[in-house]
N, C-alpha and C. Protein backbone atom coordinates (compact mmCIF):
# COMPACT_ATOMS: atom_id res chain seq x y z
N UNK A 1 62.43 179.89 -49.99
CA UNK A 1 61.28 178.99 -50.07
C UNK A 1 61.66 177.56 -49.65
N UNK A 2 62.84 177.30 -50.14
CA UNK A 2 63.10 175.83 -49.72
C UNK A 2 63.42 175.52 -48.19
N UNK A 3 63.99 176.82 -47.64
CA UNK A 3 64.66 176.68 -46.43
C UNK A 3 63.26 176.50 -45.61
N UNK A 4 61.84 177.81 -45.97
CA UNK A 4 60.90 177.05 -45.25
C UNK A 4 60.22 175.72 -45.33
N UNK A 5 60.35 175.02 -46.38
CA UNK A 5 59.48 173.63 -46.48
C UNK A 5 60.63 173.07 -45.70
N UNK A 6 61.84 173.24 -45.32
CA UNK A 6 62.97 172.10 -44.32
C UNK A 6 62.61 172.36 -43.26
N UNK A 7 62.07 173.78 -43.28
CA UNK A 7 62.00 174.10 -41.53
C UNK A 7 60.53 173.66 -40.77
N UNK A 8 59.48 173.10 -42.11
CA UNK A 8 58.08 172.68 -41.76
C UNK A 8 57.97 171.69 -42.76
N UNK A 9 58.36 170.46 -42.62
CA UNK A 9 58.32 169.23 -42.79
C UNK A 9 57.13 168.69 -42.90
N UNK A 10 56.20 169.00 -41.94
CA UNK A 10 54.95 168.59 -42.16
C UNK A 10 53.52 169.35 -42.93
N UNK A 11 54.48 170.20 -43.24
CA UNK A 11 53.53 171.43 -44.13
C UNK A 11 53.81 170.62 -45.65
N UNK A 12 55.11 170.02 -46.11
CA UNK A 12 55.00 169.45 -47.36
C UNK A 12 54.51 168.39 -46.88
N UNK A 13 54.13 167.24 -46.64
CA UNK A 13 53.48 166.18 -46.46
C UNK A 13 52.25 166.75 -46.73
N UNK A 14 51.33 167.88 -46.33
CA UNK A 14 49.76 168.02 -45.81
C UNK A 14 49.67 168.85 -47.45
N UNK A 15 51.03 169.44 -48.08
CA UNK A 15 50.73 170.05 -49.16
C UNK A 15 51.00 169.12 -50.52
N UNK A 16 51.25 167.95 -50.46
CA UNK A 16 51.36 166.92 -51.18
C UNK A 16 50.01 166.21 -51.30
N UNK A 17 49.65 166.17 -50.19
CA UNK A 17 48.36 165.25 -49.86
C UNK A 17 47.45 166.51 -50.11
N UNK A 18 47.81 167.64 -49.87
CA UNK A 18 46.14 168.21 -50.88
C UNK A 18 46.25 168.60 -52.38
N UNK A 19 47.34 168.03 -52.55
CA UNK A 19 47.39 168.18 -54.35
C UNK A 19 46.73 167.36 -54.84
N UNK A 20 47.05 165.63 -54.24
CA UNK A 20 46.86 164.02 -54.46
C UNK A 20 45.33 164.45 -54.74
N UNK A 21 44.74 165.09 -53.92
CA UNK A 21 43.39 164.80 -53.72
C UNK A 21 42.75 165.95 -54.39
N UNK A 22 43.12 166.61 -55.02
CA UNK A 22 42.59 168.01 -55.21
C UNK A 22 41.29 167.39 -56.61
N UNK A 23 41.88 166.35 -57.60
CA UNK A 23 41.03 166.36 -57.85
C UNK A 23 39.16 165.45 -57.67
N UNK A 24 39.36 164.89 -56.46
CA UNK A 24 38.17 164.61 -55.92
C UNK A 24 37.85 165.59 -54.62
N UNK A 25 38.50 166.39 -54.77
CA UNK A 25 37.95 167.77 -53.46
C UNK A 25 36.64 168.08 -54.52
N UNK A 26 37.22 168.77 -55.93
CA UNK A 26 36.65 169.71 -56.44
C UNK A 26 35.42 169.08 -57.10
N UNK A 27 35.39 167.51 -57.52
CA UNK A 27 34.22 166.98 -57.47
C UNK A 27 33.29 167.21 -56.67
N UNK A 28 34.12 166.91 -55.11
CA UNK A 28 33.14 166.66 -54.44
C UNK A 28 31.53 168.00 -54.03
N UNK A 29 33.33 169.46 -54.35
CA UNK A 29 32.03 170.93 -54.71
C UNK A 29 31.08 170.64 -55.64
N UNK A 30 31.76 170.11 -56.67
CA UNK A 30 30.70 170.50 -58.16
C UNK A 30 29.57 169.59 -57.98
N UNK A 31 29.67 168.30 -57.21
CA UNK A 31 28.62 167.48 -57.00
C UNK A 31 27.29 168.16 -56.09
N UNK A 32 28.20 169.18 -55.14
CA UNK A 32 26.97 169.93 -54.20
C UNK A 32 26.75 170.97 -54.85
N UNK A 33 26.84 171.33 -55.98
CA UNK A 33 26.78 172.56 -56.91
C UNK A 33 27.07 173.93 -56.33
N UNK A 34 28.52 173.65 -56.01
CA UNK A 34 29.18 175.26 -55.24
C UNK A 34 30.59 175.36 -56.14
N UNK A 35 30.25 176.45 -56.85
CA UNK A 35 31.35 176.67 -57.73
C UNK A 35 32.86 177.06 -57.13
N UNK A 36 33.60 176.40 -57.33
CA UNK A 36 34.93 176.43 -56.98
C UNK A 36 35.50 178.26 -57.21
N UNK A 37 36.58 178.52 -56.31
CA UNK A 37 36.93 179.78 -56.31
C UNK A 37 38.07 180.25 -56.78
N UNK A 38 38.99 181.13 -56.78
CA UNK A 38 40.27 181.44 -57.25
C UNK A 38 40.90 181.15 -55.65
N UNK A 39 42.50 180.56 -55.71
CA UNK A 39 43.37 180.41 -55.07
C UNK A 39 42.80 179.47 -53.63
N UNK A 40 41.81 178.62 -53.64
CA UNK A 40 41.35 178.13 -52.78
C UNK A 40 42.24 176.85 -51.86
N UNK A 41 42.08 176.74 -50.88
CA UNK A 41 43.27 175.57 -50.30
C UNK A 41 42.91 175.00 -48.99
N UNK A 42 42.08 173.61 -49.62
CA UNK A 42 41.10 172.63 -49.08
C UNK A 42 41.91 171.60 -48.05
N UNK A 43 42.26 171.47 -47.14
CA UNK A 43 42.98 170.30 -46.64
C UNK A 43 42.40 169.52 -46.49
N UNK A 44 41.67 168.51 -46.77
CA UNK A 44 40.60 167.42 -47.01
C UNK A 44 39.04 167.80 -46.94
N UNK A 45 38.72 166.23 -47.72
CA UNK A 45 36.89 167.13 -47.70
C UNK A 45 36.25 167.49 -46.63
N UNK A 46 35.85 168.19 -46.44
CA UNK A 46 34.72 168.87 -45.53
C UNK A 46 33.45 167.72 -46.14
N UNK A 47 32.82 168.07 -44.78
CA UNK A 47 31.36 167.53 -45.18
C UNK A 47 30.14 168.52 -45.21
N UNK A 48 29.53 168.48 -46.67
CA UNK A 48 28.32 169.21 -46.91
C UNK A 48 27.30 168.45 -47.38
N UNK A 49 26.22 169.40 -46.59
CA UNK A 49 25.07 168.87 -46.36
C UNK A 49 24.50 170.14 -46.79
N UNK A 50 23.93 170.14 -48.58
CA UNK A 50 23.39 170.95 -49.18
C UNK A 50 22.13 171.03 -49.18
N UNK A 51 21.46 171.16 -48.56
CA UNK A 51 19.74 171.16 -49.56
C UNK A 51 19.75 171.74 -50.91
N UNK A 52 18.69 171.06 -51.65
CA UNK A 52 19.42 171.56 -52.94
C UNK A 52 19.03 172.11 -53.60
N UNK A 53 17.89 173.25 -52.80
CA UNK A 53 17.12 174.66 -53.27
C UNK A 53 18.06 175.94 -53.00
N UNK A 54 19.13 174.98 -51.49
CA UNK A 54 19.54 176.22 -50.49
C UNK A 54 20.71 176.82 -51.66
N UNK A 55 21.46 177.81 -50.94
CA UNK A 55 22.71 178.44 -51.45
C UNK A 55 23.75 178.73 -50.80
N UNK A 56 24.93 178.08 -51.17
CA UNK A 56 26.01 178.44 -50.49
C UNK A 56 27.06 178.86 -51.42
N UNK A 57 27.69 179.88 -51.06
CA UNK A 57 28.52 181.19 -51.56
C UNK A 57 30.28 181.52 -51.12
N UNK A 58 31.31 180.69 -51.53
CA UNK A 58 31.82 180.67 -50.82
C UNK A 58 33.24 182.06 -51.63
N UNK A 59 33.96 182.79 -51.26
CA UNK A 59 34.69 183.60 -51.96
C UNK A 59 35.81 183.32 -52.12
N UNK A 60 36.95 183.85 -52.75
CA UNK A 60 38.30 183.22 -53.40
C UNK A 60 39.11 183.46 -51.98
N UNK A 61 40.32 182.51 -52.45
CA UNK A 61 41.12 182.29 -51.64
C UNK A 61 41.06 181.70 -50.26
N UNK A 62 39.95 181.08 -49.74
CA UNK A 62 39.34 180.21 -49.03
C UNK A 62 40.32 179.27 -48.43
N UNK A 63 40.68 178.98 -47.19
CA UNK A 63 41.11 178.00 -46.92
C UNK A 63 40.02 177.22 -45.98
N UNK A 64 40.62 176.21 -46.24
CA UNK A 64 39.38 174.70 -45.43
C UNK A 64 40.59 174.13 -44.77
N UNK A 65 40.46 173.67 -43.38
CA UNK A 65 41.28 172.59 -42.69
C UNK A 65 40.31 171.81 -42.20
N UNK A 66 40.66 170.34 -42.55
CA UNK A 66 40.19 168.88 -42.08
C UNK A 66 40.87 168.09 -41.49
N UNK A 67 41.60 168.19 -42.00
CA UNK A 67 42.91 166.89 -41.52
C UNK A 67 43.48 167.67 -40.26
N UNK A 68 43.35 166.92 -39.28
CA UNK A 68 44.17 167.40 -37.89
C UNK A 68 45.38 167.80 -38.31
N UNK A 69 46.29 166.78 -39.28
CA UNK A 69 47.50 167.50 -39.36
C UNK A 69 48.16 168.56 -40.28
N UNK A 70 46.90 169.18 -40.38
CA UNK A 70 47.26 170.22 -41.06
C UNK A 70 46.81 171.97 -40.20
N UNK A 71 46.38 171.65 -38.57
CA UNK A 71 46.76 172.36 -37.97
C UNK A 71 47.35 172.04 -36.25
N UNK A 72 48.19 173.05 -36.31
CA UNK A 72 48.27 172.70 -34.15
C UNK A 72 47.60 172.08 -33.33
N UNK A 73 46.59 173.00 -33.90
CA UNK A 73 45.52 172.55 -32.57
C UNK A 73 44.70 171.43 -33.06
N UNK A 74 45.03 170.55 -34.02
CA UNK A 74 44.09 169.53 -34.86
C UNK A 74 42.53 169.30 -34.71
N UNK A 75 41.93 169.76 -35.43
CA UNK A 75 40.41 169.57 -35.44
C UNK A 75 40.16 168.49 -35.23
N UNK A 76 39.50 168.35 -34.69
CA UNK A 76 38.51 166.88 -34.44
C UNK A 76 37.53 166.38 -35.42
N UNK A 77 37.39 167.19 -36.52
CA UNK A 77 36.36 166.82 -37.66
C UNK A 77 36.41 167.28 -38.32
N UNK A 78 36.12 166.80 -39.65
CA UNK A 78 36.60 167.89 -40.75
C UNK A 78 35.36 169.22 -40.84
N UNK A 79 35.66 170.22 -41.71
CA UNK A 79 35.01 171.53 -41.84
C UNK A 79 33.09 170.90 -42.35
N UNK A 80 32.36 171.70 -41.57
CA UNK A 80 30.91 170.83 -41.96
C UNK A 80 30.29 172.38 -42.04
N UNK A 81 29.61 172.58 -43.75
CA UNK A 81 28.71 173.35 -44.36
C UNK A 81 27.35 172.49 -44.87
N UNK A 82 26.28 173.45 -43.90
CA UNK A 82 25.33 172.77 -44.09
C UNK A 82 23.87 173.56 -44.15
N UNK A 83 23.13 173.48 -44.93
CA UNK A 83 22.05 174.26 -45.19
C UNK A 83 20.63 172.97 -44.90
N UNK A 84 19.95 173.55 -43.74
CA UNK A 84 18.83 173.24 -43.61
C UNK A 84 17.23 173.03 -44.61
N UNK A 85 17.01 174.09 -45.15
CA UNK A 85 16.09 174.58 -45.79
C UNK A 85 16.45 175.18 -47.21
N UNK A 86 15.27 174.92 -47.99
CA UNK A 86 15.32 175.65 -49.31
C UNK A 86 15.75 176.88 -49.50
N UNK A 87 15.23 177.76 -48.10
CA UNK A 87 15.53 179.32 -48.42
C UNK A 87 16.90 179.71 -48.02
N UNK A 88 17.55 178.55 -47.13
CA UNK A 88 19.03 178.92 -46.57
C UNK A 88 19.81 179.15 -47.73
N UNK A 89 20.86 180.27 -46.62
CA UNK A 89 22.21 181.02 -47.57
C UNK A 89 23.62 180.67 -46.17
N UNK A 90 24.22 180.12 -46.61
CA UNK A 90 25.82 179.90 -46.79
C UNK A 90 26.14 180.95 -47.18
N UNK A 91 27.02 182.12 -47.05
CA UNK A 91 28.06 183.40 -47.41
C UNK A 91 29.10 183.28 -46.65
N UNK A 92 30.14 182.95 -47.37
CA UNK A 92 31.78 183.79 -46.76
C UNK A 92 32.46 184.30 -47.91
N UNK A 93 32.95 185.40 -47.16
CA UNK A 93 33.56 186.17 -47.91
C UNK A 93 34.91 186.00 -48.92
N UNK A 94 35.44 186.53 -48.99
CA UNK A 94 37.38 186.24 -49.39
C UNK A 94 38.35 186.26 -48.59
N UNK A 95 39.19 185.56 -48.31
CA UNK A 95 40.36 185.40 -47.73
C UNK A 95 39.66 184.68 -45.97
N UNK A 96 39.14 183.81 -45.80
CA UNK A 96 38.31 183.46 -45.02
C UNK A 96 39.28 182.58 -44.49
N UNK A 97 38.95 182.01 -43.37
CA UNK A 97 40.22 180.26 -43.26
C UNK A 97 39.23 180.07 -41.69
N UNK A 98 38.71 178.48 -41.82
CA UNK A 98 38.24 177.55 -41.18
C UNK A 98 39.23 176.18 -40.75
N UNK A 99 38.97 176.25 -39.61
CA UNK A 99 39.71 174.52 -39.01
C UNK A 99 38.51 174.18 -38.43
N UNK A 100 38.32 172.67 -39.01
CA UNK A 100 37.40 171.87 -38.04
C UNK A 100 36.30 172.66 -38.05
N UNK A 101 35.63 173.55 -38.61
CA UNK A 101 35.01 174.26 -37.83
C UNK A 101 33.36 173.79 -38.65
N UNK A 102 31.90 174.43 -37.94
CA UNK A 102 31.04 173.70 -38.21
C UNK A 102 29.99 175.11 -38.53
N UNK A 103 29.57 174.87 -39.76
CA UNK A 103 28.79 175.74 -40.22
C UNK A 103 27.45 175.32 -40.79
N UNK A 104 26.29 176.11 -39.82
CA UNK A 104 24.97 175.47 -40.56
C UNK A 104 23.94 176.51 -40.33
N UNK A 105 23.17 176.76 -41.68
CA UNK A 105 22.72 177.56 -41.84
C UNK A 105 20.78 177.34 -42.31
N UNK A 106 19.89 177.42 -41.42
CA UNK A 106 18.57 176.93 -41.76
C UNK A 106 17.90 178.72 -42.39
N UNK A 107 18.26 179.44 -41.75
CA UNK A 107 17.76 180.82 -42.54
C UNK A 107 19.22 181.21 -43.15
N UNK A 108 20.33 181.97 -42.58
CA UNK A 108 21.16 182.63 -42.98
C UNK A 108 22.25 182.71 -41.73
N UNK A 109 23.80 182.09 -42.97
CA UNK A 109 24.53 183.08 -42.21
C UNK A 109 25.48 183.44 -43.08
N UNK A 110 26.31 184.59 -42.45
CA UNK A 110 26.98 185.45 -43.66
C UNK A 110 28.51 186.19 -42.97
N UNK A 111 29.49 185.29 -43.44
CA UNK A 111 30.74 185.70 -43.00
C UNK A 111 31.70 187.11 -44.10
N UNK A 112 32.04 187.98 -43.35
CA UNK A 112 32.67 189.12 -44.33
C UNK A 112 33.80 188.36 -44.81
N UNK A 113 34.81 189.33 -45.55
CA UNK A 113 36.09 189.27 -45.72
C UNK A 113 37.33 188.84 -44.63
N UNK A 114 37.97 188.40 -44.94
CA UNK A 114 39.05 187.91 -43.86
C UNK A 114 38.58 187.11 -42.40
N UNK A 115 37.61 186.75 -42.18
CA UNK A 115 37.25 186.07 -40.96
C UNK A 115 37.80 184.68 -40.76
N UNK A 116 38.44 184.71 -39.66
CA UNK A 116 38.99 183.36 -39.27
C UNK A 116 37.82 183.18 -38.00
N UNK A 117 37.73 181.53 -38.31
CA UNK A 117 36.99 180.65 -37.43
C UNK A 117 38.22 179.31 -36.99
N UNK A 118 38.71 179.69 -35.79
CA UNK A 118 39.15 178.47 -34.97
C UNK A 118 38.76 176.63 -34.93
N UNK A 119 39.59 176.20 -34.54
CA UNK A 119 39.41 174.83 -34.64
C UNK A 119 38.56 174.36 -33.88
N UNK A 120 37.38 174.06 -34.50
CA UNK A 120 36.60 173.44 -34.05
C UNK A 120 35.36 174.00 -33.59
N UNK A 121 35.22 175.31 -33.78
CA UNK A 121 34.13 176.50 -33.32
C UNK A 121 32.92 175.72 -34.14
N UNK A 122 31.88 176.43 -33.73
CA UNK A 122 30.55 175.71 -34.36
C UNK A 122 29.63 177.10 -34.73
N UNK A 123 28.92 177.46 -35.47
CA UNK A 123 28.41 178.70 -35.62
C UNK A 123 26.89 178.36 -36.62
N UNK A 124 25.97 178.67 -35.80
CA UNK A 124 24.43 177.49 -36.32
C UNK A 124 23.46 179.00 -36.14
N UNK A 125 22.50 178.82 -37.16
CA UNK A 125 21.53 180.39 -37.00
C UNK A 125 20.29 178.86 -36.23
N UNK A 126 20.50 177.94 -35.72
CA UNK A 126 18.98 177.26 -35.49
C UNK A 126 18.95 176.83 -34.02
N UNK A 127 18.01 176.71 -33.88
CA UNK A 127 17.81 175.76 -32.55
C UNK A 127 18.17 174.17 -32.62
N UNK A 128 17.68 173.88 -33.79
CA UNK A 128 17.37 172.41 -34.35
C UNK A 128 15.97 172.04 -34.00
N UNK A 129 15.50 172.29 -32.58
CA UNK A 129 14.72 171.58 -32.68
C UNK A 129 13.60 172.37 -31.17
N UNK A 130 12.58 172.53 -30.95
CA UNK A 130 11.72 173.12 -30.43
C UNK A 130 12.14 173.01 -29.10
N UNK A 131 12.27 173.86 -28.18
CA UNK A 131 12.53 173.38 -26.87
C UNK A 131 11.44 173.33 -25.83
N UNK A 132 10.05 173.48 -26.03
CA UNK A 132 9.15 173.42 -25.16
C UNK A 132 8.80 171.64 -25.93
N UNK A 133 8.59 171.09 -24.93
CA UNK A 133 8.24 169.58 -24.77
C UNK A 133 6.47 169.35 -25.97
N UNK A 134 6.14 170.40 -25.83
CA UNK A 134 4.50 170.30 -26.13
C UNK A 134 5.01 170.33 -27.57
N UNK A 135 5.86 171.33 -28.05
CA UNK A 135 6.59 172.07 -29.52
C UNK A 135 7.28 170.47 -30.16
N UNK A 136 7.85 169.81 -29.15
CA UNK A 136 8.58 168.94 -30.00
C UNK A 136 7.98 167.72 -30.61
N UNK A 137 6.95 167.02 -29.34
CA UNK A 137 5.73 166.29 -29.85
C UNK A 137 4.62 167.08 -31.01
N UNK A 138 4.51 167.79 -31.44
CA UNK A 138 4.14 168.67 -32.32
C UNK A 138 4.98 168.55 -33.60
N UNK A 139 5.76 169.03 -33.79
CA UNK A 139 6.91 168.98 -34.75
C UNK A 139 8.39 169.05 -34.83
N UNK A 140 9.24 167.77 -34.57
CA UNK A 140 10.48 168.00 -33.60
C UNK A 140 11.42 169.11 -34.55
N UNK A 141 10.75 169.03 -35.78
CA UNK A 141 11.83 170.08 -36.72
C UNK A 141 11.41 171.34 -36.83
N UNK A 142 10.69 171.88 -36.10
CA UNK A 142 10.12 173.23 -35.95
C UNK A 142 11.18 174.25 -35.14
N UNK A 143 12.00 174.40 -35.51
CA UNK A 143 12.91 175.24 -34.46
C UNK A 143 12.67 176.69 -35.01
N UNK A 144 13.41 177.61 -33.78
CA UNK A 144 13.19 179.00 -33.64
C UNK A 144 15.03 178.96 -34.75
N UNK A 145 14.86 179.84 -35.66
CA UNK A 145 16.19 180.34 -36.35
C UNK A 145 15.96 181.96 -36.51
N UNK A 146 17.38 182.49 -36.35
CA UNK A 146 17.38 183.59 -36.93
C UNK A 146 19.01 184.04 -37.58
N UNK A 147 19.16 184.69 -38.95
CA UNK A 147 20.58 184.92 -39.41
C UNK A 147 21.50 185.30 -38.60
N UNK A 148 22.55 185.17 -39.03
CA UNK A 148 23.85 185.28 -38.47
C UNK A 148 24.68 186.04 -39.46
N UNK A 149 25.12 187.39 -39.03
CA UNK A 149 26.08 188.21 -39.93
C UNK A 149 27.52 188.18 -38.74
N UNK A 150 28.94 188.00 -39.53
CA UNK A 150 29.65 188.54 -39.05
C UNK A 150 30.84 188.81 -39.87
N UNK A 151 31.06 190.15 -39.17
CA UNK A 151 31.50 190.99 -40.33
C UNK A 151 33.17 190.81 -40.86
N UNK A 152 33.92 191.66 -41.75
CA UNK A 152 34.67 191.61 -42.03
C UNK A 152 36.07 191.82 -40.87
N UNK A 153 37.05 191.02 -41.23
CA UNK A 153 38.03 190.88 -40.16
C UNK A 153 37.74 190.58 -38.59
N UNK A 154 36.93 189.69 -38.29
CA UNK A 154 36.49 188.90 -37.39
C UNK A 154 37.29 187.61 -37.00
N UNK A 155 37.55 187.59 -35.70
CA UNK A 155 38.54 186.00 -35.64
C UNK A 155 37.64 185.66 -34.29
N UNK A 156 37.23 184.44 -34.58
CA UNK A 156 36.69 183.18 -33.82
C UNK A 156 37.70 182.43 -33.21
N UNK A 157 37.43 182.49 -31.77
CA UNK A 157 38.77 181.10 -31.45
C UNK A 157 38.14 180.07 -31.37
N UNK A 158 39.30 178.99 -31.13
CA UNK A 158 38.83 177.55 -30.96
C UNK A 158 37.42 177.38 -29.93
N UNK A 159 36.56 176.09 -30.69
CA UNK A 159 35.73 175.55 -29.67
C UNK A 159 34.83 176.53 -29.47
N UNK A 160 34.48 178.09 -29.72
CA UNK A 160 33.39 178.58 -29.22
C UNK A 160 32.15 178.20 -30.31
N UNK A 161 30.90 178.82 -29.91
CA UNK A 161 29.84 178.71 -30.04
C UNK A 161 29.18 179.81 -30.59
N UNK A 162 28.61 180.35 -31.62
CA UNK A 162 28.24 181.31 -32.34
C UNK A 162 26.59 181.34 -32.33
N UNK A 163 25.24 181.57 -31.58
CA UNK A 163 24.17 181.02 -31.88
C UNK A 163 23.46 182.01 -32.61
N UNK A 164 22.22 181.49 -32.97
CA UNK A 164 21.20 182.24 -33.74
C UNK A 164 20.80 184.15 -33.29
N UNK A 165 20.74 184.41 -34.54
CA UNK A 165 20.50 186.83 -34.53
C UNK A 165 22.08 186.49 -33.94
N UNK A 166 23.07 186.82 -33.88
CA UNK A 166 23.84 187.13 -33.45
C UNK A 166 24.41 188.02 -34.97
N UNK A 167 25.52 189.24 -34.22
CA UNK A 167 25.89 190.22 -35.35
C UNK A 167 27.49 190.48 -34.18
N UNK A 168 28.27 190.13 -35.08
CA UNK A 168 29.23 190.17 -34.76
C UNK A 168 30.43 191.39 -35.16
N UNK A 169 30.30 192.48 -35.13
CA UNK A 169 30.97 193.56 -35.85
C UNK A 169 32.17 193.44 -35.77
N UNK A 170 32.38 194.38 -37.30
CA UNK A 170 34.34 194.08 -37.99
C UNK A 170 35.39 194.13 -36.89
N UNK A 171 36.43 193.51 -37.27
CA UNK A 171 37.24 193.77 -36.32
C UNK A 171 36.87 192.88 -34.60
N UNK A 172 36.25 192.61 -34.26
CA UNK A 172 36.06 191.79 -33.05
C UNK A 172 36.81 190.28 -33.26
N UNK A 173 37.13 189.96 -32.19
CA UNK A 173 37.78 188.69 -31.19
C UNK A 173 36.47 188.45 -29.87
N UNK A 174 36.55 186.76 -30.71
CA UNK A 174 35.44 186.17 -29.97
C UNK A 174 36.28 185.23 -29.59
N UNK A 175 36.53 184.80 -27.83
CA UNK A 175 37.66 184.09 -26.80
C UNK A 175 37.82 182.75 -27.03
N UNK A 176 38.88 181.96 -27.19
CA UNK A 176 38.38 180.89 -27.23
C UNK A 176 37.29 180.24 -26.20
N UNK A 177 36.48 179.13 -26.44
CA UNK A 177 35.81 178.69 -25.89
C UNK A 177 34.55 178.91 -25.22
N UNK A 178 34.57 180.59 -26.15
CA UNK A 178 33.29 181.65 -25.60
C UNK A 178 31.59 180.93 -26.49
N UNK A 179 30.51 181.41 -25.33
CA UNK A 179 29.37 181.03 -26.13
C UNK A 179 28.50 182.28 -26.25
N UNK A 180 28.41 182.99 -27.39
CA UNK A 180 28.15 184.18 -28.42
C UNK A 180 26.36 184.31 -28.21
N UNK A 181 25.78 184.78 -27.80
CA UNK A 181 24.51 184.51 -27.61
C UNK A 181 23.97 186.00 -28.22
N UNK A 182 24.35 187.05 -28.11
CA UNK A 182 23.78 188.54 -28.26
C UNK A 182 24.64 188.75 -29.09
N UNK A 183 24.51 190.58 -29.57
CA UNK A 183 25.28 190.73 -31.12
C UNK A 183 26.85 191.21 -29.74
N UNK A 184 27.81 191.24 -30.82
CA UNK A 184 28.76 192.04 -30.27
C UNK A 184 29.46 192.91 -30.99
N UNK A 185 29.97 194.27 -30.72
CA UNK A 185 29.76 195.12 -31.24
C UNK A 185 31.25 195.28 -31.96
N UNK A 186 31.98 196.28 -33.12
CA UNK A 186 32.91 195.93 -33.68
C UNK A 186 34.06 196.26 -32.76
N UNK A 187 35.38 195.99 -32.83
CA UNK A 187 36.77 196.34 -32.15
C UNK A 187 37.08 196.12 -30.78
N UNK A 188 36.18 194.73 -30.34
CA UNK A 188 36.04 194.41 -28.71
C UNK A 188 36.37 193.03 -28.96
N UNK A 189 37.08 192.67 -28.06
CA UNK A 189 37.52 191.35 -27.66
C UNK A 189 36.04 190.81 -26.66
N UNK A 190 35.50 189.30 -27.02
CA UNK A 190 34.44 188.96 -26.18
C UNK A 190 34.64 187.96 -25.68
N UNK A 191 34.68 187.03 -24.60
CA UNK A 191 34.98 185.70 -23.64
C UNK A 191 34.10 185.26 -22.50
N UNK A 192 34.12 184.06 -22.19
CA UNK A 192 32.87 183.81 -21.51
C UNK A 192 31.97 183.04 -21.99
N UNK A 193 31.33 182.28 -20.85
CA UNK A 193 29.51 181.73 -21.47
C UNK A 193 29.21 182.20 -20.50
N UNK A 194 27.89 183.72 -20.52
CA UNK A 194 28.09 184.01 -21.96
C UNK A 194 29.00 184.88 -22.30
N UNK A 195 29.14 185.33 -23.52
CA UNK A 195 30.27 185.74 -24.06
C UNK A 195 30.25 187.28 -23.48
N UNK A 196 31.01 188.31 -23.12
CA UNK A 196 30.89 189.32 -22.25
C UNK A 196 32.27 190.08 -22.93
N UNK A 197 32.04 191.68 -23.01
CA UNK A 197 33.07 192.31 -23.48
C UNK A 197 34.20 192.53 -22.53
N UNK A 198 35.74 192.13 -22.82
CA UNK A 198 36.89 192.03 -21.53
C UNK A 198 37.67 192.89 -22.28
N UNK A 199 37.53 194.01 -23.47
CA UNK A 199 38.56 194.69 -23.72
C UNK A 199 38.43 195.33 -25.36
N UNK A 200 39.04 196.54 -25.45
CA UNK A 200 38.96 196.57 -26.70
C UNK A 200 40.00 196.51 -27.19
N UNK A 201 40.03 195.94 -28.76
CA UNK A 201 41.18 195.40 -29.49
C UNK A 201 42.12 196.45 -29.49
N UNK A 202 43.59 196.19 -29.61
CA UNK A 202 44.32 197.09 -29.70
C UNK A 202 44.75 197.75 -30.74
């Protein structure tokens, strides 16, 4: 154990600094009323943006990365959970781990067990905002949403794009930098905008 903290130097610095802070992390949950989990490991706050009818669900052993230096590829922002609407649901599962990554949910979205999301990926069930010109002078917050499931043992790479109905089955690899528009099906590697099947997992 000791020989690895000599051999990653900057892993004790980032694991010092999320002790320092651990106890205004867990404020900062209990303030958005999301109950803290077993074995969870926050590398700085994320930013949430609760509505405060919505629900977000998060499962044990959770890791959060914020702080660039607490990965390679350093995020550019810290982890962002965010619920639109009263009826929105936030779900991830257990053993989950996010960098940078951006989560917002106006109907639903719902991560299985073990899913990794890359640094900096973005994964939104909404439009935000109407895209016919007549729709937006009308009501600019009227967007088209639909849930987002993806399933257990799923890995997201960096920087892609996850959009609204999308169903991502177990076991799939989504490329870095891919934009996810249709479901994709489980044990296939997907890459591309748009995202297109190049293989099945091995």
């Amino acid at each position: 154990m000791i020989q690895k903290m000599l051999d990653k130097p900057w892993g004790v610095t980032d694991e010092l600094r999320r002790l320092i802070v651990l106890p205004y992390i867990r404020l900062l949950f209990a303030a958005n009323g999301i109950a803290w989990g077993c074995g969870w490991r926050v590398f700085g706050a994320p930013i949430i943006q609760r509505h405060r009818r919505s629900v977000i669900l998060l499962g044990d052993r959770l890791d959060l990365r914020s702080w660039p230096s607490s990965n390679p590829l350093a995020p550019n922002h810290p982890v962002v959970l965010a619920t639109r609407t009263a009826s929105a649901i936030i779900r991830i599962g257990q053993d989950c781990g996010l960098t940078g990554a951006t989560v917002v949910a106006a109907s639903s979205v719902e991560l299985g067990d073990r899913v990794l999301v890359g640094a900096n990926a973005v994964i939104v069930d909404t439009d935000f905002h109407p895209l016919s010109p007549a729709e937006r002078r009308a009501d600019l917050s009227a967007a088209r949403t639909s849930p987002i499931r993806i399933d257990d043992d799923v890995f997201i790479g960096m920087y892609s794009l996850i959009l609204k109905g999308v169903h991502i089955g177990a076991g799939s690899v989504v490329g870095a930098g891919s934009v996810v528009s249709r479901a994709v099906p489980p044990g296939v590697v997907v890459a591309g905008n748009p995202a297109r099947i190049v293989r099945q997992v091995c």
